[in-house]
C-alpha atoms as a PDB file:
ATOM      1  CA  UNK A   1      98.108 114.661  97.547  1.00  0.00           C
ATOM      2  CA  UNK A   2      98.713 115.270  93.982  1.00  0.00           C
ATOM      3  CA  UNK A   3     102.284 116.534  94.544  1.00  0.00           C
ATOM      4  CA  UNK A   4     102.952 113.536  96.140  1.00  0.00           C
ATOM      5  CA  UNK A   5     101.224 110.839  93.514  1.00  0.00           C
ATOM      6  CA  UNK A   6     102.965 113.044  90.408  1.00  0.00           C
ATOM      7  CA  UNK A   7     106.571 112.960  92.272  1.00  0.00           C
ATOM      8  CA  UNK A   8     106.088 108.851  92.331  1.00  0.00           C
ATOM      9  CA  UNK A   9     104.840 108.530  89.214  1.00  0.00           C
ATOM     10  CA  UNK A  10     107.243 111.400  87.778  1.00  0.00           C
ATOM     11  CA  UNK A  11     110.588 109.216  89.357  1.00  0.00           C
ATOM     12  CA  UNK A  12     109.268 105.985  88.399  1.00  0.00           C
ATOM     13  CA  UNK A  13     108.868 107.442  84.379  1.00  0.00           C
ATOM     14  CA  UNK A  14     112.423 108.104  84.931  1.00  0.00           C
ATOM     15  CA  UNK A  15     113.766 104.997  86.298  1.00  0.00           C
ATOM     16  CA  UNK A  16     111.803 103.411  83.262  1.00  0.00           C
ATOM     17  CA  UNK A  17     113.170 104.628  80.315  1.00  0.00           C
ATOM     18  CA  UNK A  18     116.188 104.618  82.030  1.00  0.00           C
ATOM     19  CA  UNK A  19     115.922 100.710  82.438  1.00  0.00           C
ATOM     20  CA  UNK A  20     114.868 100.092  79.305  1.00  0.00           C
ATOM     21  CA  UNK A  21     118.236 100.432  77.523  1.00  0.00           C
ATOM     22  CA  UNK A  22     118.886  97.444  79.865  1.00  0.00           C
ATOM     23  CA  UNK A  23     117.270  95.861  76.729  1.00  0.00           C
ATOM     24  CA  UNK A  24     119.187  96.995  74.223  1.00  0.00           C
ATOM     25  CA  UNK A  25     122.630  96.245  76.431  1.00  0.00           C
ATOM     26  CA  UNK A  26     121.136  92.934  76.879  1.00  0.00           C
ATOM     27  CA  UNK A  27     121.220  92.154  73.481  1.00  0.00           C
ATOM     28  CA  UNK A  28     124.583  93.807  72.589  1.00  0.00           C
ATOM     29  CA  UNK A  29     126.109  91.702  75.023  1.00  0.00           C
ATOM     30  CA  UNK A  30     124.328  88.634  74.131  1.00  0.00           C
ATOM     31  CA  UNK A  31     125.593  89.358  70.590  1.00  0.00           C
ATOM     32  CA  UNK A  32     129.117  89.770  71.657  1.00  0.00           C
ATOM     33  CA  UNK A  33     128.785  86.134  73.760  1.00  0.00           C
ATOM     34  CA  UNK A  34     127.942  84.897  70.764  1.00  0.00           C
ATOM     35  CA  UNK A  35     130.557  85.952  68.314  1.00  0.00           C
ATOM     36  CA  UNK A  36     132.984  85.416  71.004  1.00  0.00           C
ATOM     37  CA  UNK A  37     131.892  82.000  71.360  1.00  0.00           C
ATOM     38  CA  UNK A  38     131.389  80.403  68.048  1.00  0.00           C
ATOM     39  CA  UNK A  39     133.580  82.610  65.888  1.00  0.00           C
ATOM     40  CA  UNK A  40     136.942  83.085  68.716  1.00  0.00           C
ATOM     41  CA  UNK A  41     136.011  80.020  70.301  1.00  0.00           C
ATOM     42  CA  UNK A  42     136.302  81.941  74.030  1.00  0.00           C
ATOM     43  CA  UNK A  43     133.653  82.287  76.708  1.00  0.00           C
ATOM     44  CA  UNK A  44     133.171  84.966  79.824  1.00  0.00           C
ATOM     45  CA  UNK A  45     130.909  83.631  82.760  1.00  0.00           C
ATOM     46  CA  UNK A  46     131.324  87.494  83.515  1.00  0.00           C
ATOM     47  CA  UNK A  47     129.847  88.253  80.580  1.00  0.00           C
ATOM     48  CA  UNK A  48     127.231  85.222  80.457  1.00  0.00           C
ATOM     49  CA  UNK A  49     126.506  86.883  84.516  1.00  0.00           C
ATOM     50  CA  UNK A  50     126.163  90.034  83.249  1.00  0.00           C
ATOM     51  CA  UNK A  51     122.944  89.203  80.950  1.00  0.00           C
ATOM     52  CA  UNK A  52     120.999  87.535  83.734  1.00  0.00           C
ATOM     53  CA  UNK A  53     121.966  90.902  86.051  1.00  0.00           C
ATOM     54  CA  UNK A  54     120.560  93.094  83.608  1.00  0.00           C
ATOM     55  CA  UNK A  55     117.463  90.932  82.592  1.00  0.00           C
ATOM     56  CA  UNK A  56     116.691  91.092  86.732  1.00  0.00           C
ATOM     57  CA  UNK A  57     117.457  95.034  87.367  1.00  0.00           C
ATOM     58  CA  UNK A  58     115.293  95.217  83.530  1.00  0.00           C
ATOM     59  CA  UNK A  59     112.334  93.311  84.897  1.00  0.00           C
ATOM     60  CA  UNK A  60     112.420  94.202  88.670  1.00  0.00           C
ATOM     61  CA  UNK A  61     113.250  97.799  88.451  1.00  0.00           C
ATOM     62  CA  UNK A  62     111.134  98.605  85.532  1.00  0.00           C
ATOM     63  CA  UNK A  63     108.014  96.862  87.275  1.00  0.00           C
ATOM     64  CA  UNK A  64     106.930 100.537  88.471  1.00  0.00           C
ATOM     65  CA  UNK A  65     106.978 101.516  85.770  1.00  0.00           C
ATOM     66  CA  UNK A  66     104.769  99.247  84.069  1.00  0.00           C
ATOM     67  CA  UNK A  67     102.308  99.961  86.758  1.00  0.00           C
ATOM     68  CA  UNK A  68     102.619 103.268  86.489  1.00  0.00           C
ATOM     69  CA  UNK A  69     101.707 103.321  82.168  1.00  0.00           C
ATOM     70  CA  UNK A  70      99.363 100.556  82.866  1.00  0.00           C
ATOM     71  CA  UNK A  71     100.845  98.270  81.277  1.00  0.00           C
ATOM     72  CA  UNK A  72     100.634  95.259  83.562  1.00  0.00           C
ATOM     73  CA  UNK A  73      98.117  92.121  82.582  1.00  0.00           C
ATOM     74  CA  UNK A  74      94.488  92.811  84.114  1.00  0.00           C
ATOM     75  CA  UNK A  75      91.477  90.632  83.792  1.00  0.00           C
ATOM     76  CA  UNK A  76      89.843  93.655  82.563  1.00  0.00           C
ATOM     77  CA  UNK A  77      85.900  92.068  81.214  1.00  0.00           C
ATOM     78  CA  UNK A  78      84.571  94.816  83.954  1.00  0.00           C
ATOM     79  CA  UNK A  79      86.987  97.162  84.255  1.00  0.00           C
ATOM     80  CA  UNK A  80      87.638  98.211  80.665  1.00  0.00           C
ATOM     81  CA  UNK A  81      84.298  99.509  79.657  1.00  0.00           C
ATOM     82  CA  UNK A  82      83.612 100.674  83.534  1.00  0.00           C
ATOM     83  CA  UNK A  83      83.223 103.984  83.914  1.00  0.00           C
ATOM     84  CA  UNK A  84      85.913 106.445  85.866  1.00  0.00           C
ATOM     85  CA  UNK A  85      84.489 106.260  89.261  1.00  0.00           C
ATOM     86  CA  UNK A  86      84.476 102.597  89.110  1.00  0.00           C
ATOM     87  CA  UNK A  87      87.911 102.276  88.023  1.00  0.00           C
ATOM     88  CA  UNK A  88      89.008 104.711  90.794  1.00  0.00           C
ATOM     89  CA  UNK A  89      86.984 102.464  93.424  1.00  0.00           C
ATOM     90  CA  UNK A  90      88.727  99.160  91.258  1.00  0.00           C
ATOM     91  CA  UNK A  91      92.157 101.209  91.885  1.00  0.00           C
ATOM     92  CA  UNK A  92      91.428 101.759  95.010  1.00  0.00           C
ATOM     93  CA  UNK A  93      90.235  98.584  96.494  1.00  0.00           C
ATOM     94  CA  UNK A  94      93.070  96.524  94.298  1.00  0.00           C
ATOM     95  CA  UNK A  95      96.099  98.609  95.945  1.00  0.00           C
ATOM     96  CA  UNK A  96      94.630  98.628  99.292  1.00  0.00           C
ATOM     97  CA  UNK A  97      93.615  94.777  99.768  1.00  0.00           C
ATOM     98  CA  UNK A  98      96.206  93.128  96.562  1.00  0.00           C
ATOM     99  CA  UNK A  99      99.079  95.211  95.866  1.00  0.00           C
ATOM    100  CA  UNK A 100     100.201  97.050  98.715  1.00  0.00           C
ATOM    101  CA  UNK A 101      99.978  93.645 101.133  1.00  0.00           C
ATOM    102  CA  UNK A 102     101.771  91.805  98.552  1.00  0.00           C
ATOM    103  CA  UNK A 103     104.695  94.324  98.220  1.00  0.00           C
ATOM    104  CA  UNK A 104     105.015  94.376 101.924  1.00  0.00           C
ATOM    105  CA  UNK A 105     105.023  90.331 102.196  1.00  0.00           C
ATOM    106  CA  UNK A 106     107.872  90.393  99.540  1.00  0.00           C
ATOM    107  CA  UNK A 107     109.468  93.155 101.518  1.00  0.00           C
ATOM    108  CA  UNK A 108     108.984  91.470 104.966  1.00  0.00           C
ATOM    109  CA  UNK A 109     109.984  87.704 103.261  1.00  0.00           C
ATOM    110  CA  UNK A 110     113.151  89.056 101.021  1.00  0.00           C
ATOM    111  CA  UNK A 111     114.631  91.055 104.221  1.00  0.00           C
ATOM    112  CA  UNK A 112     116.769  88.529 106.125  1.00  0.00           C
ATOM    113  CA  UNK A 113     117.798  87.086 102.192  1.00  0.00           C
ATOM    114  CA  UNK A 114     119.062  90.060 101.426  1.00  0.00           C
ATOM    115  CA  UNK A 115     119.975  91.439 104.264  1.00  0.00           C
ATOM    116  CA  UNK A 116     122.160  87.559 104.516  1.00  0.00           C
ATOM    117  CA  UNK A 117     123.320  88.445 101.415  1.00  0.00           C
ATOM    118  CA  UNK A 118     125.059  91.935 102.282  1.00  0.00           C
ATOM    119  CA  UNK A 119     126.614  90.362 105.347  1.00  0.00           C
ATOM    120  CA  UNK A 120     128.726  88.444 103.033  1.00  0.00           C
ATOM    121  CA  UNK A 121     128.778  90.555  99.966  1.00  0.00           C
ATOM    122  CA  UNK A 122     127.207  87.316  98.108  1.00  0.00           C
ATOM    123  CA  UNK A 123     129.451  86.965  94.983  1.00  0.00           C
ATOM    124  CA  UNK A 124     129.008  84.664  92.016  1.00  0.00           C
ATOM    125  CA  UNK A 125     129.392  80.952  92.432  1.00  0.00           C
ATOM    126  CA  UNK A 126     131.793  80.835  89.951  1.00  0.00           C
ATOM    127  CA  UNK A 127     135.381  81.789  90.574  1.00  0.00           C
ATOM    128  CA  UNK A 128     135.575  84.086  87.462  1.00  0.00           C
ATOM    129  CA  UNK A 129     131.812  85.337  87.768  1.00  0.00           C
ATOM    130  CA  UNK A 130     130.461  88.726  89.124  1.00  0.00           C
ATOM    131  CA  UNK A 131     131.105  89.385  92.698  1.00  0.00           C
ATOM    132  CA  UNK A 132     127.811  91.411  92.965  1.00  0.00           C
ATOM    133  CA  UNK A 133     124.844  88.854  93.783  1.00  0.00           C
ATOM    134  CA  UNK A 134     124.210  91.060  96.930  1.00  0.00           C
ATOM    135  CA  UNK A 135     123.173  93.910  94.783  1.00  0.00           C
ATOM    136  CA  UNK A 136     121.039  91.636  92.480  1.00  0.00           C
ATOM    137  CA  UNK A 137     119.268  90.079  95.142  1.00  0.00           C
ATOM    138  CA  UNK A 138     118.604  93.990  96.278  1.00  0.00           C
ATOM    139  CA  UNK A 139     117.029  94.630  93.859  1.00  0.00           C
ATOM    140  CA  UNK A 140     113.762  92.274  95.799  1.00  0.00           C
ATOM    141  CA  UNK A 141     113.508  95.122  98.069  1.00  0.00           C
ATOM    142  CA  UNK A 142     113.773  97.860  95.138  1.00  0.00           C
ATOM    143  CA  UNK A 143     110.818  96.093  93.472  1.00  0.00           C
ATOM    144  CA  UNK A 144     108.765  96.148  96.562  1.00  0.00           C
ATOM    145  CA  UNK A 145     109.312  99.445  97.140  1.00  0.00           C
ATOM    146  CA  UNK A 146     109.133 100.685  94.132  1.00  0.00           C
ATOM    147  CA  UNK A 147     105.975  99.390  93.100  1.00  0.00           C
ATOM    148  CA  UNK A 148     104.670  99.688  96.668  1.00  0.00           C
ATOM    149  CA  UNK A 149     105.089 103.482  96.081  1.00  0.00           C
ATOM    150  CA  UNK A 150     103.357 102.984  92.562  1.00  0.00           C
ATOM    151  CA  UNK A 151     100.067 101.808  94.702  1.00  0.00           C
ATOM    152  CA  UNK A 152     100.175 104.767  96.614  1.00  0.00           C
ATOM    153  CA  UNK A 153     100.387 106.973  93.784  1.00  0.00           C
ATOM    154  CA  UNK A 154      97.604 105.108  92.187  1.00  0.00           C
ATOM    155  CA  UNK A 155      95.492 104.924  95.797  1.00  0.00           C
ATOM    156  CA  UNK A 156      95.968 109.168  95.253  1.00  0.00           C
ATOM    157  CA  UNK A 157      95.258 109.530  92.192  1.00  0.00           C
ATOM    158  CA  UNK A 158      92.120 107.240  93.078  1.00  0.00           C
ATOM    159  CA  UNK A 159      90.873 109.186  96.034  1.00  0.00           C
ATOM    160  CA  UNK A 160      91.583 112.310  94.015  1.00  0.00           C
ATOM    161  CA  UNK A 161      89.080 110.815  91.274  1.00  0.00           C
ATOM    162  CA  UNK A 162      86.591 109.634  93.393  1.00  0.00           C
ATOM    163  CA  UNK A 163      86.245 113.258  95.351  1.00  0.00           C
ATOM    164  CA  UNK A 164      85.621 114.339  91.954  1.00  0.00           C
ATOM    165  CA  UNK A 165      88.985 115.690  90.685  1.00  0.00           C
ATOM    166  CA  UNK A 166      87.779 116.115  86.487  1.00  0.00           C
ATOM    167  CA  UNK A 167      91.429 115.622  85.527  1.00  0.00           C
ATOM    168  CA  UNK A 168      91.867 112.598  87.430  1.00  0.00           C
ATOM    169  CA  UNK A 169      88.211 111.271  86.283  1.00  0.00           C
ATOM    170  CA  UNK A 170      89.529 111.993  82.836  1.00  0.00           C
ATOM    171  CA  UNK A 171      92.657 110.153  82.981  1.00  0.00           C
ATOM    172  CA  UNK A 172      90.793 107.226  83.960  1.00  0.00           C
ATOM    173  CA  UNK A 173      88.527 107.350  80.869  1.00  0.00           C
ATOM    174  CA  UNK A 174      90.861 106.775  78.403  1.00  0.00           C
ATOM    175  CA  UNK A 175      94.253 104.063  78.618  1.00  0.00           C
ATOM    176  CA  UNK A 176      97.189 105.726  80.273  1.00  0.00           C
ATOM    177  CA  UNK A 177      99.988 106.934  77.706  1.00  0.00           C
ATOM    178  CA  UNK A 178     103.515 107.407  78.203  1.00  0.00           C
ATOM    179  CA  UNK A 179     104.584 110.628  78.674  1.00  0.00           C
END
């Protein structure tokens, strides 16, 4: 079980801080927009495309791995100062009945979109623009998946806990950390 929750967690570190110079490359090319712009007085639709594709991959792909540092929003008034076998059983509960169901009904609802989508390789609206929507819109199921398999980790690392694993108790005492 642990193998299995440390191999999700392990490739969605990875696909993390690979994302996030998605960030920096956003702003490079926004820059470069920019100057082009108001300085050359040219403009790129690819270019102008090619921010909102990397804000979605940055924000959709990289969802995982928000999960996964817990760094995601939580109403936390009970679960911050509970103590580790009640945030396993919060874990728990919350993947089980929330977060897995959801990822499957954006999985199940984003199929026939997407799957649309590929049967026409979507491209951009515009006739100079990015002939890649397909791919963006894939990245729907990537984000369900992704953070579907985040859940499970989390449901392991959970049941781990709450058989009384000490290092899983433990990492539930304190905030998770990135590696």
């Amino acid at each position: 079980m642990r193998a299995i929750a440390t191999a999700i967690d392990a490739f969605n570190l990875w696909t993390g801080k690979i994302l996030s110079w998605l960030a920096l490359a956003i702003v490079v090319v926004q820059f470069v927009v920019v100057v082009m712009r108001y300085v050359f007085g040219v403009g790129s639709i690819q270019m102008q495309e090619l921010i909102i594709y990397m804000h979605g991959f940055l924000f959709m792909l990289a969802a995982a791995y928000t999960l996964r540092v817990d760094g995601h929003v939580r109403i936390d008034i009970f679960y911050r100062e509970a103590s580790p076998r009640r945030k396993a059983w919060v874990n728990l509960l919350g993947c089980i009945f929330f977060l897995l169901p959801v990822c499957l009904l954006i999985g199940f609802i984003s199929w026939p979109y997407v799957s649309n989508s590929w049967a026409i390789f979507e491209g951009s609206r515009e006739s100079s623009g990015i002939p890649g929507v397909f791919l963006l819109k894939t990245a729907i199921i990537a984000f369900a998946v992704q953070v579907g398999l985040q859940g499970i980790a989390m449901m392991l690392h959970s049941i781990l806990a709450l058989a009384g694993d000490e290092r899983e108790l433990a990492a539930l005492d304190v905030p998770m950390q990135t590696p």
